[in-house]
N, C-alpha and C. Protein backbone atom coordinates (compact mmCIF):
# COMPACT_ATOMS: atom_id res chain seq x y z
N UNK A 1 -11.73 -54.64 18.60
CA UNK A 1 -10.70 -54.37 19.57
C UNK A 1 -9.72 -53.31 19.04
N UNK A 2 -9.27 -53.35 17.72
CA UNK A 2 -8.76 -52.43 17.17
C UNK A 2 -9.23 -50.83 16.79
N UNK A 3 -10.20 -51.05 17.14
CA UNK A 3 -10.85 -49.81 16.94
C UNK A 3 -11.05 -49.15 18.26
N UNK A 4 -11.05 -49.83 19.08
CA UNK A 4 -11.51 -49.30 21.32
C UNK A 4 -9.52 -48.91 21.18
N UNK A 5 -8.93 -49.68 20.74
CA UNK A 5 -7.46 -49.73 20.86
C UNK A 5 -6.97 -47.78 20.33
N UNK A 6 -7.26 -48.15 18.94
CA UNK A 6 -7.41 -46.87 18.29
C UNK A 6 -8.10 -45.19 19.52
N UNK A 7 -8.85 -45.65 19.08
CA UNK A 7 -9.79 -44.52 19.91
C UNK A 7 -9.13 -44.35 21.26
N UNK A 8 -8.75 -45.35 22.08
CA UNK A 8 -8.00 -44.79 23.42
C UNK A 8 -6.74 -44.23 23.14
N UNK A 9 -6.04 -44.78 22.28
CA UNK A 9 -4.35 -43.88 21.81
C UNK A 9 -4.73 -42.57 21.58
N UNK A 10 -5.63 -42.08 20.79
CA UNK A 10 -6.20 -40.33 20.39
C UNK A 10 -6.23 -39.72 21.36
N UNK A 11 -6.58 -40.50 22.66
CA UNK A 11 -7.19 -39.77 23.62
C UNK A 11 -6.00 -39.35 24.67
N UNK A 12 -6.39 -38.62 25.81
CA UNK A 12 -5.24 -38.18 26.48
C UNK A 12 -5.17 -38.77 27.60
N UNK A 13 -5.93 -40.35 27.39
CA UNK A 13 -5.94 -41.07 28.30
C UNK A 13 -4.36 -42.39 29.26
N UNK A 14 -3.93 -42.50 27.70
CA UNK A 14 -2.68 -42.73 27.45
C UNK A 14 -1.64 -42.06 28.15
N UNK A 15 -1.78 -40.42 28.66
CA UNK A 15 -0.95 -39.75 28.96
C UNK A 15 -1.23 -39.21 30.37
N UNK A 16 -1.82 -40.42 31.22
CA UNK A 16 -2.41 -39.82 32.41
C UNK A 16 -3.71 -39.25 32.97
N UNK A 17 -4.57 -39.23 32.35
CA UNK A 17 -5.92 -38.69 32.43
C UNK A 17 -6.61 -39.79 32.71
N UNK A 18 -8.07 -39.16 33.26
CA UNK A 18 -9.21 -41.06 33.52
C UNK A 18 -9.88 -39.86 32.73
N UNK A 19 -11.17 -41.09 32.45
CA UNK A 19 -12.28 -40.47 32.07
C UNK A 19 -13.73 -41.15 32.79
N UNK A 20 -14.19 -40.34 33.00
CA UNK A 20 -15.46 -40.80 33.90
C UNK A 20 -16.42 -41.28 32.42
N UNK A 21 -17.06 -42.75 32.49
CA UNK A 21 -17.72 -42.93 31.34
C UNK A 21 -19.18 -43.02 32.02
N UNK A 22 -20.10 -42.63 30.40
CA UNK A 22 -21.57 -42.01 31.74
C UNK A 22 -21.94 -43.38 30.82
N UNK A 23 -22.75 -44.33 31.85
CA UNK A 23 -23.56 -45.28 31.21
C UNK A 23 -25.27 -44.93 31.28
N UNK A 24 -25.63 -45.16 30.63
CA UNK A 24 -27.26 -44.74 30.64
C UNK A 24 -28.04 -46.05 30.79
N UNK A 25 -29.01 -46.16 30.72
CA UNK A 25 -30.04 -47.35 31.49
C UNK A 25 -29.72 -48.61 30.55
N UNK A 26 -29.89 -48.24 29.28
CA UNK A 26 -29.63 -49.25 28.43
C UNK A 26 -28.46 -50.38 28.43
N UNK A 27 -27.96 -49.89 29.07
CA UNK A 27 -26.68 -51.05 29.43
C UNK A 27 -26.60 -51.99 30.47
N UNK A 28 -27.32 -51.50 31.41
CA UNK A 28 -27.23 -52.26 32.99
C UNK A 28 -28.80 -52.51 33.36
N UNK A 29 -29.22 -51.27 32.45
CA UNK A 29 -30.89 -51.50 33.25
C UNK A 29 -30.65 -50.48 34.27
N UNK A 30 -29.50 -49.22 34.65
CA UNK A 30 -29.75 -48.41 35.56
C UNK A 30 -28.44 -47.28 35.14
N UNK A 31 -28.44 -45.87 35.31
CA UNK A 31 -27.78 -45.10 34.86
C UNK A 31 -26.76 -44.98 35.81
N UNK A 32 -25.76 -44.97 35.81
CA UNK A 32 -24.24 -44.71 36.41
C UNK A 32 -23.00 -44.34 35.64
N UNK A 33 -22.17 -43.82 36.51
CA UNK A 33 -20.30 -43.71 35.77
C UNK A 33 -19.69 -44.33 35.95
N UNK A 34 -18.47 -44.53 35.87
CA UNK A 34 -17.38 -45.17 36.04
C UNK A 34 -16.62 -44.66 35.81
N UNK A 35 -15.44 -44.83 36.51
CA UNK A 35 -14.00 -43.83 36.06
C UNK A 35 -13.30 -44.96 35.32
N UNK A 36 -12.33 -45.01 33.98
CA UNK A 36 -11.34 -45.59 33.80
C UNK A 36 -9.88 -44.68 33.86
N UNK A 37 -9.11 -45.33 33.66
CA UNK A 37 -7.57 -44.68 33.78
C UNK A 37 -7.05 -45.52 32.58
N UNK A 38 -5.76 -45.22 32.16
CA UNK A 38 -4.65 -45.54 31.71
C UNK A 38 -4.43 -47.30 31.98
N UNK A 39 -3.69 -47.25 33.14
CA UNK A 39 -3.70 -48.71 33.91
C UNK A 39 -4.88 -49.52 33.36
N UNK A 40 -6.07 -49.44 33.66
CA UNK A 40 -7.16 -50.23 33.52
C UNK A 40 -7.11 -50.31 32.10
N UNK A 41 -6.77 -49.33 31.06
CA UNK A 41 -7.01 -49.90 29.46
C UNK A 41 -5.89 -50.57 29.37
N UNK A 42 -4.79 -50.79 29.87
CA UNK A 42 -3.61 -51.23 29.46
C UNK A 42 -3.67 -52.73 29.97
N UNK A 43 -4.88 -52.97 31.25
CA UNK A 43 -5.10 -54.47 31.66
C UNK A 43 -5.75 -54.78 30.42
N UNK A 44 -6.48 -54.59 29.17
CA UNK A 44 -6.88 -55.40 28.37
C UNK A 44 -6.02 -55.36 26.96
N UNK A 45 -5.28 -54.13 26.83
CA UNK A 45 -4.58 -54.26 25.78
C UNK A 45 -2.99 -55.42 25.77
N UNK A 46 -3.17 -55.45 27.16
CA UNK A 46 -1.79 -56.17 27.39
C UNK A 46 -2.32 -57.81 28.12
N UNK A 47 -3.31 -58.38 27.63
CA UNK A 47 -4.03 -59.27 28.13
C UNK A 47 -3.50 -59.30 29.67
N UNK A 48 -3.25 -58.29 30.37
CA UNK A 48 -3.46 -59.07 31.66
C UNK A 48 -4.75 -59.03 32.55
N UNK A 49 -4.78 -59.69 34.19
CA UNK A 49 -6.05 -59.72 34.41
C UNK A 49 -6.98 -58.77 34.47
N UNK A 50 -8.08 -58.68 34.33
CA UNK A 50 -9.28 -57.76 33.70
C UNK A 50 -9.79 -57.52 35.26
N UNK A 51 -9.88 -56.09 35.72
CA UNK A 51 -10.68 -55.38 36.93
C UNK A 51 -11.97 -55.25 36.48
N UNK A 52 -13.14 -54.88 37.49
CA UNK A 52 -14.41 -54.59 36.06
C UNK A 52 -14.86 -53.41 35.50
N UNK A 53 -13.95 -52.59 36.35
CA UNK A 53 -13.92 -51.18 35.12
C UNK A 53 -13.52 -51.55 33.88
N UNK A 54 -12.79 -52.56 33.54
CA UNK A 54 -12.71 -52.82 32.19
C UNK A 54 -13.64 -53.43 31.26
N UNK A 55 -13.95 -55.02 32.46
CA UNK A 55 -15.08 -55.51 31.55
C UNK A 55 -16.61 -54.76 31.47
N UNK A 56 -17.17 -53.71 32.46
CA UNK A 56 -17.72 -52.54 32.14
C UNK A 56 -17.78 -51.69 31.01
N UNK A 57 -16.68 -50.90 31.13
CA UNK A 57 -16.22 -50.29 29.52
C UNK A 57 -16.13 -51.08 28.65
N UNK A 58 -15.82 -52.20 28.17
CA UNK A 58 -16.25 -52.87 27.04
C UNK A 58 -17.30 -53.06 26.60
N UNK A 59 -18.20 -53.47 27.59
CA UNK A 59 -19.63 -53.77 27.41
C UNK A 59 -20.20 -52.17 26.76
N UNK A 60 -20.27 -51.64 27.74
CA UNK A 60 -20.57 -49.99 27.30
C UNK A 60 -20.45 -49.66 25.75
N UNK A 61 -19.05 -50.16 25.64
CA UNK A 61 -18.67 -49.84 24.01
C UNK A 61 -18.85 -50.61 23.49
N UNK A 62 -19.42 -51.74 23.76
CA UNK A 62 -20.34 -52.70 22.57
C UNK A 62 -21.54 -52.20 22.34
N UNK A 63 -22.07 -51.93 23.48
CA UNK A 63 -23.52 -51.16 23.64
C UNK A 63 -23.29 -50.22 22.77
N UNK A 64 -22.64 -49.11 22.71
CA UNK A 64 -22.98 -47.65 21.79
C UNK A 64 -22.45 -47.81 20.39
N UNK A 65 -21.49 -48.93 20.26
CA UNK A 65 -21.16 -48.89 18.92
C UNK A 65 -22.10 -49.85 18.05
N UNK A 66 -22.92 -50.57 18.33
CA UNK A 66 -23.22 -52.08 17.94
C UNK A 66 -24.77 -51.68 18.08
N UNK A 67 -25.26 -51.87 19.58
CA UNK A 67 -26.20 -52.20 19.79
C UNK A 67 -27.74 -50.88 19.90
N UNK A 68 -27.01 -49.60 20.06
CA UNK A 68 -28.10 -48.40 21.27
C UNK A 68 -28.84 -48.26 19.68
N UNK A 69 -30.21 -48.55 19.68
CA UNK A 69 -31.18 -47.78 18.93
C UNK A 69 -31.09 -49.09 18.45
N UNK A 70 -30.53 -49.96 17.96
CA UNK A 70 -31.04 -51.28 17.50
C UNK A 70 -32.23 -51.81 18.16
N UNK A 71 -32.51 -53.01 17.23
CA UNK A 71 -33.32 -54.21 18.09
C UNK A 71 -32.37 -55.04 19.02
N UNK A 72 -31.31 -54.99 18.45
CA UNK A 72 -30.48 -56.07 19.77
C UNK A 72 -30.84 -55.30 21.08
N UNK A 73 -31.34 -54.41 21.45
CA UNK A 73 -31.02 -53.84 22.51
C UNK A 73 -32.19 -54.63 22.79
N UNK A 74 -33.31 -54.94 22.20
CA UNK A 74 -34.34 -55.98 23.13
C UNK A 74 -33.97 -57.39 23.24
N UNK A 75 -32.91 -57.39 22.55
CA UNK A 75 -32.67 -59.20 22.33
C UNK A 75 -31.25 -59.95 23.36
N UNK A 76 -30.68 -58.62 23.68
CA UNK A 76 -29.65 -59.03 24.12
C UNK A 76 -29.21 -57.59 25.02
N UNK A 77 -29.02 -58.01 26.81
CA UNK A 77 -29.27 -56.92 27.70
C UNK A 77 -27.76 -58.31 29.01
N UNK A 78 -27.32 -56.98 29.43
CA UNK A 78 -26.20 -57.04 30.57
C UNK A 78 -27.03 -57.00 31.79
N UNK A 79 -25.76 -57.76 32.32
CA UNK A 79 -25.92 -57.74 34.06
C UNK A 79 -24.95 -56.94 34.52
N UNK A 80 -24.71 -55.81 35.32
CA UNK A 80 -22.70 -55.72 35.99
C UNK A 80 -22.71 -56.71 36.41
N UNK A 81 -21.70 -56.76 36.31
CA UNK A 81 -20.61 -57.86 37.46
C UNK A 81 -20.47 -57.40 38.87
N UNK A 82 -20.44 -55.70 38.87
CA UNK A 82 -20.11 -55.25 40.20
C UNK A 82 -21.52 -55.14 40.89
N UNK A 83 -22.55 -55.76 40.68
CA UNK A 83 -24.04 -56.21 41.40
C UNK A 83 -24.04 -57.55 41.95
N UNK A 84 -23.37 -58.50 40.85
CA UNK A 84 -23.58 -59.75 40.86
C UNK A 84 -22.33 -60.30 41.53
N UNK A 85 -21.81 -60.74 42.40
CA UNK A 85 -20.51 -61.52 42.71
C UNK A 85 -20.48 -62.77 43.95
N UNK A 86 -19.09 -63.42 43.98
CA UNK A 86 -19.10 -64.14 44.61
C UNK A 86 -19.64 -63.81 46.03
N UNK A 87 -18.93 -62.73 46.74
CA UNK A 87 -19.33 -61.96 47.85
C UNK A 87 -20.67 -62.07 48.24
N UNK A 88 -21.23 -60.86 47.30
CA UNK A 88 -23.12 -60.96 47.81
C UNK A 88 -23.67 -62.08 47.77
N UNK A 89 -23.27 -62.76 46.84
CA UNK A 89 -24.31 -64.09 46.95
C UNK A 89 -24.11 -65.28 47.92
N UNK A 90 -22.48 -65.00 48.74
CA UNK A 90 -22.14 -65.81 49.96
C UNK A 90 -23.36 -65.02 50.98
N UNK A 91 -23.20 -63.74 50.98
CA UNK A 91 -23.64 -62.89 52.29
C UNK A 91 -25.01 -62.48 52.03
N UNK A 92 -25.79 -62.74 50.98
CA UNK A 92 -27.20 -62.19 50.86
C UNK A 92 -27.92 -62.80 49.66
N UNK A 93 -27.69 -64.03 49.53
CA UNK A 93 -28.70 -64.50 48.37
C UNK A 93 -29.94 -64.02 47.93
N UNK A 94 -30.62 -63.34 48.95
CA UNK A 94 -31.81 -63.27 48.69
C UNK A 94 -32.08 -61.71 47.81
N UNK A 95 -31.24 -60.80 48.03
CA UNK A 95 -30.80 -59.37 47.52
C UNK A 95 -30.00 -60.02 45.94
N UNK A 96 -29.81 -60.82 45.81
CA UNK A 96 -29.02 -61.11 44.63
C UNK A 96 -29.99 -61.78 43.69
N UNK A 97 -31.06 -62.25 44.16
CA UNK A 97 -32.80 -63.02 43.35
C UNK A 97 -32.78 -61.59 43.09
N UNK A 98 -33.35 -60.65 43.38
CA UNK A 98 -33.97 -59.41 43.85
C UNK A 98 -33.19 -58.87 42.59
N UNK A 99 -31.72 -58.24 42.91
CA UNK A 99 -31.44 -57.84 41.49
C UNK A 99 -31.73 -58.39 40.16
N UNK A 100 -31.21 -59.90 40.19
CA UNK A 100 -31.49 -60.36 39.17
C UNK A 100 -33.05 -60.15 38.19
N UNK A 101 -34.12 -60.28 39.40
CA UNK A 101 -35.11 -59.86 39.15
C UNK A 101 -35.78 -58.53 38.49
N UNK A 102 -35.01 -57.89 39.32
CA UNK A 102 -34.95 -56.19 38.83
C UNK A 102 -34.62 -55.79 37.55
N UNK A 103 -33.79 -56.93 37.13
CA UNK A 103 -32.64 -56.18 35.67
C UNK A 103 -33.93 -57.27 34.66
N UNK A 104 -34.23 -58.19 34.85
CA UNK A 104 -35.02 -58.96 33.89
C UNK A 104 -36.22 -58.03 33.81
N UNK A 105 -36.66 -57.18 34.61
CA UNK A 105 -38.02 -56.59 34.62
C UNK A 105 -37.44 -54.65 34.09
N UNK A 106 -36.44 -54.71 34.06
CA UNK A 106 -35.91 -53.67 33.64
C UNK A 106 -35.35 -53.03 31.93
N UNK A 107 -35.85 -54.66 31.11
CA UNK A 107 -35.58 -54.47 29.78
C UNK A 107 -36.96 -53.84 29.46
N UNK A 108 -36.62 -53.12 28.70
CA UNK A 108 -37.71 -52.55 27.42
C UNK A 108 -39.24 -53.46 27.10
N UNK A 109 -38.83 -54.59 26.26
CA UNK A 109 -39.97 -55.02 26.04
C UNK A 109 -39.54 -56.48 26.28
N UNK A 110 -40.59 -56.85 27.40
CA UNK A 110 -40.12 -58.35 27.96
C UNK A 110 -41.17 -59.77 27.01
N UNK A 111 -41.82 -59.09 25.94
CA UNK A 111 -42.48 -59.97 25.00
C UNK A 111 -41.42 -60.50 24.35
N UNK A 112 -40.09 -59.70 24.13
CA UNK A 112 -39.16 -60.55 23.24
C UNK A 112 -38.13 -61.45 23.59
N UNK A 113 -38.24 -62.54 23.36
CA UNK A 113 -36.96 -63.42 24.26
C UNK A 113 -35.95 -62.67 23.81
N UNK A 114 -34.65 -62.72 25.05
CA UNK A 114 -33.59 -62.37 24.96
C UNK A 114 -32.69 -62.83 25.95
N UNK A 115 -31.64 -62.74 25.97
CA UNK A 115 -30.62 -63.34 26.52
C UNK A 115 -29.79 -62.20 27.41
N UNK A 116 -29.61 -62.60 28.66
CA UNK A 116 -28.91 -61.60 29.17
C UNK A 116 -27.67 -61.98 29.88
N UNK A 117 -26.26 -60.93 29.81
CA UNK A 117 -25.06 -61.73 29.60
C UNK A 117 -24.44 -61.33 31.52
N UNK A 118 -24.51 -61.93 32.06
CA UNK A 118 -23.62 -61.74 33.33
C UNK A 118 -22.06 -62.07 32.96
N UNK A 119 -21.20 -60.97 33.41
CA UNK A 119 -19.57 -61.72 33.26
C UNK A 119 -19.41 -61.72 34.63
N UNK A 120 -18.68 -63.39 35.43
CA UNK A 120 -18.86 -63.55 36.66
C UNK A 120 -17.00 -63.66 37.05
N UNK A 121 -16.52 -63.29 38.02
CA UNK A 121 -15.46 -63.55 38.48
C UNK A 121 -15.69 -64.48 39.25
N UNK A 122 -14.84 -66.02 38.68
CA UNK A 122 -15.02 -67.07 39.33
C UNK A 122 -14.30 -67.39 40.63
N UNK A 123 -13.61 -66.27 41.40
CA UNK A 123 -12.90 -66.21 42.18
C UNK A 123 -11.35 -67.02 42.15
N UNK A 124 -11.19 -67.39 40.89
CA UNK A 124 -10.43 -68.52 40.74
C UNK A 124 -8.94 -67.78 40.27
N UNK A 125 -8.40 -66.78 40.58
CA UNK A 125 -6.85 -66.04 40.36
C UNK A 125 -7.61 -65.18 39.81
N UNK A 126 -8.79 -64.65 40.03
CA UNK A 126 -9.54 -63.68 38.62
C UNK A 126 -9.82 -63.76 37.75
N UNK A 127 -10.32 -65.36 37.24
CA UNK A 127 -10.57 -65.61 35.96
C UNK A 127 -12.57 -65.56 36.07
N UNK A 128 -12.45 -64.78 34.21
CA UNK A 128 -13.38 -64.44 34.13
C UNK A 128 -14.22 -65.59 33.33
N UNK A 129 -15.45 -65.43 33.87
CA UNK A 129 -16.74 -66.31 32.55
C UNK A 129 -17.60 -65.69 32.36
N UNK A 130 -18.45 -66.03 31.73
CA UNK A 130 -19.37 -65.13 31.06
C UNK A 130 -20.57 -66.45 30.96
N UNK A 131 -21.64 -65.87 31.85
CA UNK A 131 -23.34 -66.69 32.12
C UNK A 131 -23.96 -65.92 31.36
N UNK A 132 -24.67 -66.94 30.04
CA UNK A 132 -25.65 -66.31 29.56
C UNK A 132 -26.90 -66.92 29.88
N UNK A 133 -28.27 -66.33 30.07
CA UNK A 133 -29.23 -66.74 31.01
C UNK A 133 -30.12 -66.27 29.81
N UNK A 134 -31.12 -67.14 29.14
CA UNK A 134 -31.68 -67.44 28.25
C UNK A 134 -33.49 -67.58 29.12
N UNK A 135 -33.83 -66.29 29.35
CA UNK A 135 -35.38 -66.39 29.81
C UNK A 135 -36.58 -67.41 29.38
N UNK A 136 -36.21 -67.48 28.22
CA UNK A 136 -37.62 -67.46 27.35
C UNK A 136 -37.69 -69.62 27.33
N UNK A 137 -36.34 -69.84 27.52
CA UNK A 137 -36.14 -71.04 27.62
C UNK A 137 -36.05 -72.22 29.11
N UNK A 138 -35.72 -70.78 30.11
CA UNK A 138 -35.29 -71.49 31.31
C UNK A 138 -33.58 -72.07 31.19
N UNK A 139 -33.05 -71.41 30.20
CA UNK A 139 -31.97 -72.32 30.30
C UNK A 139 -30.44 -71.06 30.66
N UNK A 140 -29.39 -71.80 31.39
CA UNK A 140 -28.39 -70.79 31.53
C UNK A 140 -26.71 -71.54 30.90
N UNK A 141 -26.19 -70.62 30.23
CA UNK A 141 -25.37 -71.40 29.78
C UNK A 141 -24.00 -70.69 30.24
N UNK A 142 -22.99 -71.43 30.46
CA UNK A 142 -22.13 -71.00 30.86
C UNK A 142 -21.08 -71.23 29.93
N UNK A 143 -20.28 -69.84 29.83
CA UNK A 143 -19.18 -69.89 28.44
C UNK A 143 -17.67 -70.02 29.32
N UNK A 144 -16.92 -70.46 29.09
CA UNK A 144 -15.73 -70.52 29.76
C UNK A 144 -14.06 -70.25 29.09
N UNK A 145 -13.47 -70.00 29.00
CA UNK A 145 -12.49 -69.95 27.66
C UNK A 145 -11.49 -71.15 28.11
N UNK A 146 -11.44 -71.40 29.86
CA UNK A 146 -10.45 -72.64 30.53
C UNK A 146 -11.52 -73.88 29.78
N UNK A 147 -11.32 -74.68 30.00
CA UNK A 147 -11.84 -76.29 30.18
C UNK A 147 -12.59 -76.54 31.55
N UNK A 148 -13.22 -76.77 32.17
CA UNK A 148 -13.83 -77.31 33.36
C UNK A 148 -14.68 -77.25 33.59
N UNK A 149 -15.47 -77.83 34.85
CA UNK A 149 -16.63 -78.20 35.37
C UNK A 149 -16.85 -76.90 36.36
N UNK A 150 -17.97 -76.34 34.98
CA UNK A 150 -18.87 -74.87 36.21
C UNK A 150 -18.82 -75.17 37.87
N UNK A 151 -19.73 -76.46 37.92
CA UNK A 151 -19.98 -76.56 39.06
C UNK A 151 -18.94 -76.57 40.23
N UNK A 152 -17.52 -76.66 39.80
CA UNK A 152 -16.50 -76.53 41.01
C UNK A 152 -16.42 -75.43 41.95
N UNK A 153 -17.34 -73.97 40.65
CA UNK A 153 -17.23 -72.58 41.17
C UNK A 153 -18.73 -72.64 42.58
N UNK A 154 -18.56 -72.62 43.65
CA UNK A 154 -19.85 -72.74 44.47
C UNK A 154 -20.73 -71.37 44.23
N UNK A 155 -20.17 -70.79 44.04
CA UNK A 155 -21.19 -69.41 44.33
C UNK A 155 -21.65 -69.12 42.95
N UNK A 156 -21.35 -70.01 41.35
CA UNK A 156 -21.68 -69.91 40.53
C UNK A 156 -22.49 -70.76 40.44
N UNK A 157 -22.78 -71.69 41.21
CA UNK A 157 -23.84 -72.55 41.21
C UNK A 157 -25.03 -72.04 41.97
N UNK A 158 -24.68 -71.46 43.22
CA UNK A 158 -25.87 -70.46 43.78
C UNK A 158 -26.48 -69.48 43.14
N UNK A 159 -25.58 -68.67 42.29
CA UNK A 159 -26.17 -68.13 41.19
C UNK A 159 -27.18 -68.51 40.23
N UNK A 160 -26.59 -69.88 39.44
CA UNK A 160 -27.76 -70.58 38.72
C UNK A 160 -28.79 -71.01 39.59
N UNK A 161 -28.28 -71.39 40.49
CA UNK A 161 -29.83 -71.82 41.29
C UNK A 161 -30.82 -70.43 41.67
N UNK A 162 -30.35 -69.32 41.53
CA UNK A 162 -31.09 -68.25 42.30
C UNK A 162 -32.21 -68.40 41.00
């Protein structure tokens, strides 16, 4: 964190500028940008609530600092959030199998178990969790940083069920 912290102060992002960040396949399973701004780094440096241009750019920068050219990149693969949400999966479950499907068939080499991390907005004031969905086992686990019962979230349960 100190180091994403670092690296954004250098930049002239601090002083009003966005930067369009280019993600390449390896992160999502599909190539896109994203713009961040100022505002949006300052929602995580100042713990307040997280938009998903942020939790995006993090991931991204776990990806290029940590993971791109490794083996983790077969062992451990993202979902967006902005694919996956409460929304679509009220209004189109069946498009939300479909992605899910897409991004599991979209890793590299699917001989290797791996784990792939959805961060879900539980609709709950904007609090975030993080589903990790464990292929090779059938199993999905849900990380939470509150205390409570997943199942209160409905559309996080439609999720696991998809």
């Amino acid at each position: 964190m100190m180091r994403l912290e670092k690296m954004v102060e250098e930049s002239d992002i601090m002083h009003g500028a966005i930067r369009s960040v280019d993600f390449d396949e390896g992160v999502f399973g599909f190539a896109h940008s994203e713009i961040i701004a100022k505002e949006d780094m300052q929602q995580l440096f100042e713990h307040e609530e997280l938009g998903i241009a942020v939790i995006h750019t993090y991931i991204w920068y776990m990806y290029v600092t940590l993971m791109r050219g490794t083996e983790l990149c077969n062992r451990f693969n993202f979902i967006a959030a902005s694919r996956i949400n409460t929304t679509f999966i009220t209004k189109n479950p069946t498009s939300i199998k479909n992605e899910l499907v897409d991004r599991f068939m979209a890793a590299d080499d699917n001989t290797t178990p791996s784990l792939y991390f959805l961060p879900f907005n539980s609709g709950n004031g904007g609090h975030w969790v993080l589903v990790a969905m464990d292929l090779s086992r059938l199993m999905v686990y849900y990380l939470d940083s509150l205390s409570g019962d997943w199942s209160k979230y409905p559309s996080m349960k439609k999720t696991v069920d998809a």
